[in-house]
C-alpha atoms as a PDB file:
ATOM      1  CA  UNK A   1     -68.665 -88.133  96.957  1.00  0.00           C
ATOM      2  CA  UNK A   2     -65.330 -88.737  98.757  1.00  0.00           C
ATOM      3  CA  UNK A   3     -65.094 -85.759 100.956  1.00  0.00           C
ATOM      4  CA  UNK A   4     -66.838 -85.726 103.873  1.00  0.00           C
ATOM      5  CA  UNK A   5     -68.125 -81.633 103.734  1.00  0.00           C
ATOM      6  CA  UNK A   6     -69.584 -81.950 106.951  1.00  0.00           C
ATOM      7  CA  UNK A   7     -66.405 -82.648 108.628  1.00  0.00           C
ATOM      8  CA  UNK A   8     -64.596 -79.453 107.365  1.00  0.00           C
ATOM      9  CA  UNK A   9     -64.625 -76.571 109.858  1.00  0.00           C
ATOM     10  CA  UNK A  10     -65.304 -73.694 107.963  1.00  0.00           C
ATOM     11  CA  UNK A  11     -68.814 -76.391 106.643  1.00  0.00           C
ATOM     12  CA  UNK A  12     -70.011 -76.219 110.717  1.00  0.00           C
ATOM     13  CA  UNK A  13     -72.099 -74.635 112.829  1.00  0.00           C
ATOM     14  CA  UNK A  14     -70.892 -71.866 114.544  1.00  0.00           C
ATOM     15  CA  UNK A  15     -71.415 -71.818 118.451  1.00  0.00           C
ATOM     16  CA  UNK A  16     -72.195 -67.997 118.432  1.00  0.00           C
ATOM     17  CA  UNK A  17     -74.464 -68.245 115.299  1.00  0.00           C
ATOM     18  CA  UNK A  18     -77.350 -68.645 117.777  1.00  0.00           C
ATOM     19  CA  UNK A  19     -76.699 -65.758 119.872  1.00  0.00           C
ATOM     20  CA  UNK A  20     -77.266 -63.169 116.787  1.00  0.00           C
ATOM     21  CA  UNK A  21     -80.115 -60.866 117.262  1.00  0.00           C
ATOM     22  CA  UNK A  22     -80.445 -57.185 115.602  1.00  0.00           C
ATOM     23  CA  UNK A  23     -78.697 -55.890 118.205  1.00  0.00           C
ATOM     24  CA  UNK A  24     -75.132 -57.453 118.272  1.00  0.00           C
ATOM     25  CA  UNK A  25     -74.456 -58.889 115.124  1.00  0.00           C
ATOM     26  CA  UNK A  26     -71.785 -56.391 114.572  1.00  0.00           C
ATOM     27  CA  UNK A  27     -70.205 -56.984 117.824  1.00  0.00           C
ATOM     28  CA  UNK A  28     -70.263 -61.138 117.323  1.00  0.00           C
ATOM     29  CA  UNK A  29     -68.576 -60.390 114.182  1.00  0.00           C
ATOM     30  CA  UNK A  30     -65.971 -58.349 115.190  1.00  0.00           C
ATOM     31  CA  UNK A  31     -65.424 -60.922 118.260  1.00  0.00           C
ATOM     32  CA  UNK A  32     -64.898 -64.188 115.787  1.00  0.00           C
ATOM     33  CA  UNK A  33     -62.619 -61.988 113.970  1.00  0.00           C
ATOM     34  CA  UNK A  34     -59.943 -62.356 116.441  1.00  0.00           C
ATOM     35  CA  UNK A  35     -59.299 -65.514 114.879  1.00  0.00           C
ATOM     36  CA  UNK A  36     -57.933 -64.420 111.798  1.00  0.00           C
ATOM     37  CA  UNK A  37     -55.027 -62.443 113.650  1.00  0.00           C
ATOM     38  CA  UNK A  38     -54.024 -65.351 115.949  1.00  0.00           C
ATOM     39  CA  UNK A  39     -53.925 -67.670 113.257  1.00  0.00           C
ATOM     40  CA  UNK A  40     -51.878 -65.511 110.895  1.00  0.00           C
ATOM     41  CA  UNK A  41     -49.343 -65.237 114.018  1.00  0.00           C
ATOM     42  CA  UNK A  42     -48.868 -69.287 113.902  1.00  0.00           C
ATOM     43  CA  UNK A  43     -48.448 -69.310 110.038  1.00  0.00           C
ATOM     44  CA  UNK A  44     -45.872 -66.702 110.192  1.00  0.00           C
ATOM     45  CA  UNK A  45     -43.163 -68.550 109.401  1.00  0.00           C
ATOM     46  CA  UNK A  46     -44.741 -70.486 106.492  1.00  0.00           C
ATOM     47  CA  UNK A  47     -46.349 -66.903 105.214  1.00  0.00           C
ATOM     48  CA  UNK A  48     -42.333 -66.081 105.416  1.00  0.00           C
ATOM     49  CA  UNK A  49     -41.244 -68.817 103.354  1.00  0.00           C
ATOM     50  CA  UNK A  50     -44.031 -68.449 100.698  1.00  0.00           C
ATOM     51  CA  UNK A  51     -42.635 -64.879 100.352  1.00  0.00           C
ATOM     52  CA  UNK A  52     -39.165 -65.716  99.384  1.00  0.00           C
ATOM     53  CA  UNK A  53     -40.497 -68.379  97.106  1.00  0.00           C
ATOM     54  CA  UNK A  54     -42.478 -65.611  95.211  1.00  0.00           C
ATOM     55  CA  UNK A  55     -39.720 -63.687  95.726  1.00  0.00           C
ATOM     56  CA  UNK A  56     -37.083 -65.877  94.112  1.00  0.00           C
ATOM     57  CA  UNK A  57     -39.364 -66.500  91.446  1.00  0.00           C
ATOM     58  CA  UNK A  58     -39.813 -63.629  90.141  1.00  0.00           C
ATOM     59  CA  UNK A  59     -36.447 -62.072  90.116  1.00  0.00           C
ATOM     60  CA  UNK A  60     -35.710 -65.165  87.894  1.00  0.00           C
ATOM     61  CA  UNK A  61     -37.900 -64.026  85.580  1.00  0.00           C
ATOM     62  CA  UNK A  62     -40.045 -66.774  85.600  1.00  0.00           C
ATOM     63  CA  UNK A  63     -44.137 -66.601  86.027  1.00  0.00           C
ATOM     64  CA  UNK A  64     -46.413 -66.820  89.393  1.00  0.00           C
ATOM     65  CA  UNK A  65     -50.020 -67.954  89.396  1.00  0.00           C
ATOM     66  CA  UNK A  66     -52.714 -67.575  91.329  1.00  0.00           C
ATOM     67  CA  UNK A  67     -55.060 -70.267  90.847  1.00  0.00           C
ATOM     68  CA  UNK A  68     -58.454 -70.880  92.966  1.00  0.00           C
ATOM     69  CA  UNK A  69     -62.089 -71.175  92.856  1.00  0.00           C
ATOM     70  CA  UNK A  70     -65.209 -68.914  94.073  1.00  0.00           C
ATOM     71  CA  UNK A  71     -63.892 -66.459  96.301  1.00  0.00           C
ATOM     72  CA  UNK A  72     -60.826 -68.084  96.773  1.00  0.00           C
ATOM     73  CA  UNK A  73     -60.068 -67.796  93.064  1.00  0.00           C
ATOM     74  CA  UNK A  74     -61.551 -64.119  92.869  1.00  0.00           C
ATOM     75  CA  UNK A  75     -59.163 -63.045  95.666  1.00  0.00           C
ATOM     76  CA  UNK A  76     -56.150 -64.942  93.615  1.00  0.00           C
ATOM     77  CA  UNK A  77     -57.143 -62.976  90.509  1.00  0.00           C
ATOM     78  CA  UNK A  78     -57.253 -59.251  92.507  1.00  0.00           C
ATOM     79  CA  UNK A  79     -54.033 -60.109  94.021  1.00  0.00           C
ATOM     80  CA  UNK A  80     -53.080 -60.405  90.240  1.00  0.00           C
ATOM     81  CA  UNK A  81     -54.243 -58.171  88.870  1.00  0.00           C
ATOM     82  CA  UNK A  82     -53.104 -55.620  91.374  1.00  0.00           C
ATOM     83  CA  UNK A  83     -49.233 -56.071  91.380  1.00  0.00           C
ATOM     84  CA  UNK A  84     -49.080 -54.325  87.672  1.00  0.00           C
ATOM     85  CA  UNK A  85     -50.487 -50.784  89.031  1.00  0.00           C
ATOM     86  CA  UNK A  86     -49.188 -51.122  92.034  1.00  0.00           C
ATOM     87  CA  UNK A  87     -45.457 -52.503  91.588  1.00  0.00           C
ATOM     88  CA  UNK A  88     -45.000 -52.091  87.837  1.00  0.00           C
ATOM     89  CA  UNK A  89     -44.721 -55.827  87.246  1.00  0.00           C
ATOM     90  CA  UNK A  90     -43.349 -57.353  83.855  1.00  0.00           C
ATOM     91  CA  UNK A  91     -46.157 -58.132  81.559  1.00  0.00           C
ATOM     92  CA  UNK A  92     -47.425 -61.688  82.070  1.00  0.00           C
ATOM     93  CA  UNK A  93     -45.469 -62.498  85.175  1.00  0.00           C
ATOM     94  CA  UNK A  94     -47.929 -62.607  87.503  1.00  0.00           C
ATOM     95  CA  UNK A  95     -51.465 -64.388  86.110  1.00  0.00           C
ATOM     96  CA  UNK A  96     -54.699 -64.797  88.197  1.00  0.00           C
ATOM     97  CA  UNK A  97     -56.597 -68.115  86.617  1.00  0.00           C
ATOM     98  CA  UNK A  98     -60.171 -68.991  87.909  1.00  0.00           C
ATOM     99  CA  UNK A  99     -62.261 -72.020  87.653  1.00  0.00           C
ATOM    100  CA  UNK A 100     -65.016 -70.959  85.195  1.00  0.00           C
ATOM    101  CA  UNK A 101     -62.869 -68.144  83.504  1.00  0.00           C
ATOM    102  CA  UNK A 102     -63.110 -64.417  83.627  1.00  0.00           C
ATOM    103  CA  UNK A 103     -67.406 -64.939  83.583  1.00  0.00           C
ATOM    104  CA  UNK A 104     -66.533 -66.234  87.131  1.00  0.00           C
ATOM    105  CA  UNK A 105     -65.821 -62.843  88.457  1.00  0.00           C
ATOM    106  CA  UNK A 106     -69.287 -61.856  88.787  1.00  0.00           C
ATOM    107  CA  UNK A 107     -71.318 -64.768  87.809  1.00  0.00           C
ATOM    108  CA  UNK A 108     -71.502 -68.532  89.925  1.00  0.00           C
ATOM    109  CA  UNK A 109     -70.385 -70.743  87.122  1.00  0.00           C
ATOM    110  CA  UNK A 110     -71.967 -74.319  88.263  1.00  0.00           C
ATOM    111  CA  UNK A 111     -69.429 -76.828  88.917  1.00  0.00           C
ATOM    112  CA  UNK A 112     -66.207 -75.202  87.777  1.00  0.00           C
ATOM    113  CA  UNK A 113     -64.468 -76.212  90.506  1.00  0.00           C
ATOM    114  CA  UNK A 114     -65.165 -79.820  90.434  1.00  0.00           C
ATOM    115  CA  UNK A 115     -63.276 -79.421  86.779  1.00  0.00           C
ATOM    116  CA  UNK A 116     -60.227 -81.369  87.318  1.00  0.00           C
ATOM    117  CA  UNK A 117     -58.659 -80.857  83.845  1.00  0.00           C
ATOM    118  CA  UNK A 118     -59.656 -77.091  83.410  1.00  0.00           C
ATOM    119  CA  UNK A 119     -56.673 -75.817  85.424  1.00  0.00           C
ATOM    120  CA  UNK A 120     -54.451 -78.171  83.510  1.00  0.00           C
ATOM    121  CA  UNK A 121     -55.411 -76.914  80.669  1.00  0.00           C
ATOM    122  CA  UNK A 122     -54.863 -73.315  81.442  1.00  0.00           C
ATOM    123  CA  UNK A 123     -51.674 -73.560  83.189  1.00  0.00           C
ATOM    124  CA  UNK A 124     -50.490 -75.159  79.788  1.00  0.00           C
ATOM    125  CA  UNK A 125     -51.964 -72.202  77.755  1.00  0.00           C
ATOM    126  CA  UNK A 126     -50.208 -70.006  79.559  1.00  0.00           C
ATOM    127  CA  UNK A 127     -47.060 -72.177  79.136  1.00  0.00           C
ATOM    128  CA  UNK A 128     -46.302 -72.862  82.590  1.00  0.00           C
ATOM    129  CA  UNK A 129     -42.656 -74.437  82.853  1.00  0.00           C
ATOM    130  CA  UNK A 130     -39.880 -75.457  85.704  1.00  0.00           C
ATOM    131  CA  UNK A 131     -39.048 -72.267  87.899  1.00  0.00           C
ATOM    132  CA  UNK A 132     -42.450 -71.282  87.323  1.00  0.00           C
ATOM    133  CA  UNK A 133     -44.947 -70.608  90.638  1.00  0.00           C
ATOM    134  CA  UNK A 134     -48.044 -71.840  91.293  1.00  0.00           C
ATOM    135  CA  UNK A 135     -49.932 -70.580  94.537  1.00  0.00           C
ATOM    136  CA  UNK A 136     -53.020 -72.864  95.259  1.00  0.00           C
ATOM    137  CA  UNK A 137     -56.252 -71.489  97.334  1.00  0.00           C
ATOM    138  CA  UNK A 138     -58.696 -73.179  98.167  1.00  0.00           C
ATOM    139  CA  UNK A 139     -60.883 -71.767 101.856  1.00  0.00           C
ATOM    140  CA  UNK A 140     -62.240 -75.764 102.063  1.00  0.00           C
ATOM    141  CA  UNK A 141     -59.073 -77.590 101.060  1.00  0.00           C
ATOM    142  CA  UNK A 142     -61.345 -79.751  98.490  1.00  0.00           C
ATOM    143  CA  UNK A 143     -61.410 -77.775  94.858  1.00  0.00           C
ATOM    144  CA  UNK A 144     -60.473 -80.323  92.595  1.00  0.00           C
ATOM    145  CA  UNK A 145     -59.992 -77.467  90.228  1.00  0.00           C
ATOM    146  CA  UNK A 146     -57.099 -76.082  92.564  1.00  0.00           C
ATOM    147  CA  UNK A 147     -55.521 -79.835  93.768  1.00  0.00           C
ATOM    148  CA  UNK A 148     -55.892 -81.418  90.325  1.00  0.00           C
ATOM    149  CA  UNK A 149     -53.404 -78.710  89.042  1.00  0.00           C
ATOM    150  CA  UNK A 150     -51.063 -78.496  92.373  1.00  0.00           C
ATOM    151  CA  UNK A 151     -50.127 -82.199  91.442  1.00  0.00           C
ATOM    152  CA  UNK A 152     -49.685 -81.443  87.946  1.00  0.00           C
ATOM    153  CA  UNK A 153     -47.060 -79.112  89.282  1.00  0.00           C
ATOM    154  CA  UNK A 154     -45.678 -82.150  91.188  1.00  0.00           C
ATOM    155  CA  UNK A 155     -45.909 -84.339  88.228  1.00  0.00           C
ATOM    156  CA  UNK A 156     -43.720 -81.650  86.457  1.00  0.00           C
ATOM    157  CA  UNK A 157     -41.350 -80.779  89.340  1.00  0.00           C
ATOM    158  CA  UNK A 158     -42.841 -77.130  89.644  1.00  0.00           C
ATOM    159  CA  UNK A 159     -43.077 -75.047  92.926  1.00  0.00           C
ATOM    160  CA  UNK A 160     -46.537 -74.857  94.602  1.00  0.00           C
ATOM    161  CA  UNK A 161     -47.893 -73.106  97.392  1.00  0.00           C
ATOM    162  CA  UNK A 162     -51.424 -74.057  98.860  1.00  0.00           C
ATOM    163  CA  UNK A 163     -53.786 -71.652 100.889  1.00  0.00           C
ATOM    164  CA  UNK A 164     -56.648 -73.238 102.599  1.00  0.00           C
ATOM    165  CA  UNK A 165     -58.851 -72.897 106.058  1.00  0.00           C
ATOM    166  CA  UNK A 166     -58.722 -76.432 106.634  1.00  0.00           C
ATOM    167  CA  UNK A 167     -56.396 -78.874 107.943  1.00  0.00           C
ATOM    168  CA  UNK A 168     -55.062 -81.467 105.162  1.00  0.00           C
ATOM    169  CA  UNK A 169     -54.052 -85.223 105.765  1.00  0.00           C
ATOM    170  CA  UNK A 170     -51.520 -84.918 104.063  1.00  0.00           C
ATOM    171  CA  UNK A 171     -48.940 -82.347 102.607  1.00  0.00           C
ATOM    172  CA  UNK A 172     -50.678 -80.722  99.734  1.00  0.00           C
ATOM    173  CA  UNK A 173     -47.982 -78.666  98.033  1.00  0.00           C
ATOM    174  CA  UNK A 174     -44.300 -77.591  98.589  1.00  0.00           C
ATOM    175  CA  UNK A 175     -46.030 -74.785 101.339  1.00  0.00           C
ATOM    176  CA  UNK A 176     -49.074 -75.564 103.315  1.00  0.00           C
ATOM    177  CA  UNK A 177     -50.260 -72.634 104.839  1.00  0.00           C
ATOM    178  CA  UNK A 178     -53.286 -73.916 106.628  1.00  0.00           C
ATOM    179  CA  UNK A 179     -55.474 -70.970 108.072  1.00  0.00           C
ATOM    180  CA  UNK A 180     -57.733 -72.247 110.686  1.00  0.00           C
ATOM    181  CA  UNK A 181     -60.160 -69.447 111.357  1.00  0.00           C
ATOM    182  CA  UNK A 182     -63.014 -71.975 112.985  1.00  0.00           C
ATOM    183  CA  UNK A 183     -66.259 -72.180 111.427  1.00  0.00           C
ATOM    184  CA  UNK A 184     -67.754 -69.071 110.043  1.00  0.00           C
ATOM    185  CA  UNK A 185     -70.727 -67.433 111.192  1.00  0.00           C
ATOM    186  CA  UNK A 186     -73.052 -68.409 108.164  1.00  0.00           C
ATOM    187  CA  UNK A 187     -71.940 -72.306 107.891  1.00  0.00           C
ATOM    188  CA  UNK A 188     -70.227 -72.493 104.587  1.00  0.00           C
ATOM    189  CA  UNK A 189     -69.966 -69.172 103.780  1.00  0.00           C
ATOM    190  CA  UNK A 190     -65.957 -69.095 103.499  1.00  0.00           C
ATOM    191  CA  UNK A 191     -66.629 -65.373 101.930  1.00  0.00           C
ATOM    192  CA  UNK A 192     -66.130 -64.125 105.369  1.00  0.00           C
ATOM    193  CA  UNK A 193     -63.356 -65.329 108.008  1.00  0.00           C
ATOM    194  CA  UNK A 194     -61.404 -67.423 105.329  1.00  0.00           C
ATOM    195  CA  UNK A 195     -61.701 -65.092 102.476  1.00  0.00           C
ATOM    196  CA  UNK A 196     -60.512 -62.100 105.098  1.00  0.00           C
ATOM    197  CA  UNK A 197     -57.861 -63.977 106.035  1.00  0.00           C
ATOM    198  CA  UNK A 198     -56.919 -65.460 102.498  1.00  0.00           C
ATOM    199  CA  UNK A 199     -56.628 -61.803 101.430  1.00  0.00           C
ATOM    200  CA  UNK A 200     -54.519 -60.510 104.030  1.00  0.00           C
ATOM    201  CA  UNK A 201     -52.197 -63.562 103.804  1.00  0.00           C
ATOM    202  CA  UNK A 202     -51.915 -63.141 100.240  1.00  0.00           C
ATOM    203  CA  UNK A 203     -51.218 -59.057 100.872  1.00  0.00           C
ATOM    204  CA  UNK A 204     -48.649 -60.719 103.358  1.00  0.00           C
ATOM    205  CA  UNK A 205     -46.743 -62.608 100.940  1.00  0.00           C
ATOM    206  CA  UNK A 206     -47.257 -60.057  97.353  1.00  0.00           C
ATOM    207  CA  UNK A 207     -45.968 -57.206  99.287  1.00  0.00           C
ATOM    208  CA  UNK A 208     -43.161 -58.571 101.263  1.00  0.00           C
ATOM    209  CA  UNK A 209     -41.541 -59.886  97.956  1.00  0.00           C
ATOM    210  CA  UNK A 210     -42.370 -56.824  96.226  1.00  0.00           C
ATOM    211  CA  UNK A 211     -40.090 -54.573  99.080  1.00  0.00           C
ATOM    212  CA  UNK A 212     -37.383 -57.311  99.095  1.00  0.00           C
ATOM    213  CA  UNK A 213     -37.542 -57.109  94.952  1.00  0.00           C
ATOM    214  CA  UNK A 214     -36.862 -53.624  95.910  1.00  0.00           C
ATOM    215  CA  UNK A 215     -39.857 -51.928  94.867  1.00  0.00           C
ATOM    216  CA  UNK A 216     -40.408 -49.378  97.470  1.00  0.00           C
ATOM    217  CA  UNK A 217     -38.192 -46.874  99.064  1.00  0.00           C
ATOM    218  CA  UNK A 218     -39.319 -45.983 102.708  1.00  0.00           C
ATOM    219  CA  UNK A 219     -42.713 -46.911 102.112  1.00  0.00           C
ATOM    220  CA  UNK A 220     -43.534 -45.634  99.083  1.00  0.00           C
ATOM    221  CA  UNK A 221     -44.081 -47.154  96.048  1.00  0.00           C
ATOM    222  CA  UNK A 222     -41.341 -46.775  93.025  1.00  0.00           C
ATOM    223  CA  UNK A 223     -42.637 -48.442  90.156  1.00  0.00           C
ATOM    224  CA  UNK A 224     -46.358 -47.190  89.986  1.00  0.00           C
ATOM    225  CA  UNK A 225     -47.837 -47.247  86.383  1.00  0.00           C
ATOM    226  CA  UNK A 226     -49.632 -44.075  86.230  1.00  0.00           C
ATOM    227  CA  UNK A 227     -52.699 -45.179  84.208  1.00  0.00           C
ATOM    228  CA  UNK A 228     -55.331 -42.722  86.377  1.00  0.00           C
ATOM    229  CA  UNK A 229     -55.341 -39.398  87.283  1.00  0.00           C
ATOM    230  CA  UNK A 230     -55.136 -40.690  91.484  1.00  0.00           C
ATOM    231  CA  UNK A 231     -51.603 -42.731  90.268  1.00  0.00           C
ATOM    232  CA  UNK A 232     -50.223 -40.040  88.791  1.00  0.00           C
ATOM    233  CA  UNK A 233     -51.100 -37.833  91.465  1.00  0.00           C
ATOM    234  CA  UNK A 234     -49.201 -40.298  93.257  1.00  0.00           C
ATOM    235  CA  UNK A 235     -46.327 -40.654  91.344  1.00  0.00           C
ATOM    236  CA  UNK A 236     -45.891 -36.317  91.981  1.00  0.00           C
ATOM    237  CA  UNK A 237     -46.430 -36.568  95.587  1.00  0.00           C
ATOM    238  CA  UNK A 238     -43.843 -39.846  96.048  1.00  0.00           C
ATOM    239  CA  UNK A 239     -41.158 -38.314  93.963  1.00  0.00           C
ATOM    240  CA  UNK A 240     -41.737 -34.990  95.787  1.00  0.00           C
ATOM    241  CA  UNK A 241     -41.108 -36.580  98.975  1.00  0.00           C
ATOM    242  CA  UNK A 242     -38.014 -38.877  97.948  1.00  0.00           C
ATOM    243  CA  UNK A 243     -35.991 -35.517  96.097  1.00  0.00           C
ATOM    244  CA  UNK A 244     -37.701 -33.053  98.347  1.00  0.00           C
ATOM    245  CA  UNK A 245     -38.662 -31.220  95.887  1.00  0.00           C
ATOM    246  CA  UNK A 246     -41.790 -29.300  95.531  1.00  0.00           C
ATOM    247  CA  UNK A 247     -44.742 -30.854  93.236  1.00  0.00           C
ATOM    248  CA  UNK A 248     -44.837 -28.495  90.150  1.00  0.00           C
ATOM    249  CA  UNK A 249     -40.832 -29.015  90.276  1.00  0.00           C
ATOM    250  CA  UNK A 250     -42.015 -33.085  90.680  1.00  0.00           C
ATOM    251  CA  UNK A 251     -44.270 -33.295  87.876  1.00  0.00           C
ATOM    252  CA  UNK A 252     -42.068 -31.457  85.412  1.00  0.00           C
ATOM    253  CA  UNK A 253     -39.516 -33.779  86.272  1.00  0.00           C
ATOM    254  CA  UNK A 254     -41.677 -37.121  85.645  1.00  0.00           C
ATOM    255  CA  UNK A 255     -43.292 -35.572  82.497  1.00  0.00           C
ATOM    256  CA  UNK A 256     -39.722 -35.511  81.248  1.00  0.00           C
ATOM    257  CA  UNK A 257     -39.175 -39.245  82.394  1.00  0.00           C
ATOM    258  CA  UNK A 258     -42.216 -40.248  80.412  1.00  0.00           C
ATOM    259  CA  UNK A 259     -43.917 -40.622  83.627  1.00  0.00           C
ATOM    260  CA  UNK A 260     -41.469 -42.983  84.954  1.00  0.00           C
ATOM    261  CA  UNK A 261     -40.099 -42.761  88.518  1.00  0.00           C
ATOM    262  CA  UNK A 262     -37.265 -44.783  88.700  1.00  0.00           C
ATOM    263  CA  UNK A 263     -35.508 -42.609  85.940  1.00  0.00           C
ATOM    264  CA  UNK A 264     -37.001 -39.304  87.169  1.00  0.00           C
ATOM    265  CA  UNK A 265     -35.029 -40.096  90.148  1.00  0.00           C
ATOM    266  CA  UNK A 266     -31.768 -41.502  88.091  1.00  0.00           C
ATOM    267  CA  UNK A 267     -32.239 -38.407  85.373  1.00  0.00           C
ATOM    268  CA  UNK A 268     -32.294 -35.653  88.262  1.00  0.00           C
ATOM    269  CA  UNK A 269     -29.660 -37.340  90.606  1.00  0.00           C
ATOM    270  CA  UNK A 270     -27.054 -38.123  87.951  1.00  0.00           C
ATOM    271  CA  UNK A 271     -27.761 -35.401  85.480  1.00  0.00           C
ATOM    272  CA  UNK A 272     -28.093 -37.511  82.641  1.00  0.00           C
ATOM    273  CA  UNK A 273     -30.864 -37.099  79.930  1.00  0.00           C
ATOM    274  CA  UNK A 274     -34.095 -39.270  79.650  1.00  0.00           C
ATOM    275  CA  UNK A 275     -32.245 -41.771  77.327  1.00  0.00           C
ATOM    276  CA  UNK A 276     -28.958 -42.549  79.297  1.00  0.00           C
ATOM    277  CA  UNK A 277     -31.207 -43.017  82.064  1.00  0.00           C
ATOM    278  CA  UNK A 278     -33.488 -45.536  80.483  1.00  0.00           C
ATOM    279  CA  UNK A 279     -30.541 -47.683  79.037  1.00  0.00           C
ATOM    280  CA  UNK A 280     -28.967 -47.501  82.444  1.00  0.00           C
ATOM    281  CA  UNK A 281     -31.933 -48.039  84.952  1.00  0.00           C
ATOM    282  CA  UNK A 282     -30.495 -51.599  85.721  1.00  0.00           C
ATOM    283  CA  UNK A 283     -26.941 -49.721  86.802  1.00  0.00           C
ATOM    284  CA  UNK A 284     -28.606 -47.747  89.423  1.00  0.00           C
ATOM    285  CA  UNK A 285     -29.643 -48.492  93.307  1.00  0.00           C
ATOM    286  CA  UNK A 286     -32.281 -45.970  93.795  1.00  0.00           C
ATOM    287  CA  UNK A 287     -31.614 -46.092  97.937  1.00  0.00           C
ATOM    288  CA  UNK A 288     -27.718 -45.526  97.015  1.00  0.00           C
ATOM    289  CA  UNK A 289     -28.960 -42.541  95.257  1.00  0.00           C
ATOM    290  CA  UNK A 290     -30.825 -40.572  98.003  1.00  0.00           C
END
């Protein structure tokens, strides 16, 4: 075993472990979770970076991955999963991949991380290519699962991004955005600290490329795919607020878009039918046509 585990941070004792009783272990956590905001605040450049990286990437039309292990790769493949509902992403742009597969979600699958070829294997399947993405995370810096296929993407001259919550060596990936959090309060347990402050990085960077991809108009979302009754109820109440228009007047109007906002807005602002607003959607700034 060439990594020393007991040297990583988020692997040692924490100093206020012993001071947990019933009575304050709320309070202790809430205290060591000042950590996660101060060390967000020095990666705030790097988070800024990642962001037009993602950002560039996928108005090129070219894929993003997510790619991690345990929690790290559960919190890659919500991120993932999330940006089609959310931001109407093209089909297959975005893909989470976890070490042990989809069975990893809700079941420990023993020594998937320690796969080195696995994530080779499924970057490959998924026909990863130049001007492709792939963002690394990994809370203890160590999956070989995640490294093994960050220097593939080296091997192959592909962008990388790595996420961990422990300082590296050396420079793991094109981005190192190293979140030092400390240790957590359960040795080990990188569920907590690192895997809050994995998720909001990764909210950090999704988002921010999503608004500068222009998929939002004063805070609200444009590109929703209303699968549920709560989206669609969403969809109504953005476009109601971005035409001022009343809801009954909203819905009619996205029933007639086929539930899509972007040409509800096009078909009521230029007058055009649900057709000539399809085939033009491309031709249209939405914020030039408020």
């Amino acid at each position: 075993m060439n990594v020393k585990y007991d040297k990583l941070v988020t692997e040692k004792i924490n100093k206020k472990s012993n001071l947990l009783n019933q009575n304050n272990f709320i309070d202790i956590f809430l205290e060591d979770h000042n950590f996660i905001f101060n060390t967000l605040k020095k990666n705030k450049r790097k988070i800024f970076n990642a962001t037009k990286l993602f950002y560039n990437t996928y108005i090129s039309n070219n894929k993003i991955f997510f790619l991690g292990a345990g929690t790290s790769g559960r919190l890659g493949v919500i991120e993932a999963t999330e940006m089609k509902p959310t931001f109407g992403v093209r089909n297959n742009s975005i893909i989470g991949l976890m070490a042990g597969g989809n069975k990893a979600l809700s079941k420990s699958i023993e020594g998937a991380e320690d796969d080195e070829k696995k994530s080779k294997a499924e970057l490959k399947k998924n026909k990863i290519s130049k001007g492709d993405l792939v963002i690394g995370i990994s809370a203890s810096g160590t999956s070989k699962y995640v490294l093994s296929a960050i220097n593939y993407c080296k091997l192959k001259k592909i962008k990388s991004i790595f996420l961990t919550c422990n300082a590296q060596k050396k420079k793991i990936s094109d981005i190192d955005i190293i979140m030092n959090v400390g240790s957590e309060i359960l040795a080990g347990s990188t569920r907590l600290k690192s895997g809050t402050v994995t998720k909001i990085a990764l909210n950090m960077i999704t988002t921010s490329a999503m608004l500068m991809a222009g998929k939002s108009l004063d805070g609200l979302m444009l590109d929703i795919r209303p699968t549920t009754d709560k989206l669609k109820a969403r969809c109504i109440n953005n476009l109601s607020l971005i035409l001022k228009v009343n809801k009954k007047q909203s819905e009619k109007f996205l029933i007639e878009s086929k539930w899509n906002l972007r040409i509800a807005i096009i078909m009521y602002k230029k007058k055009i039918s649900y057709y000539q607003a399809k085939k033009n959607i491309n031709n249209y700034l939405i914020e030039d046509l408020i």
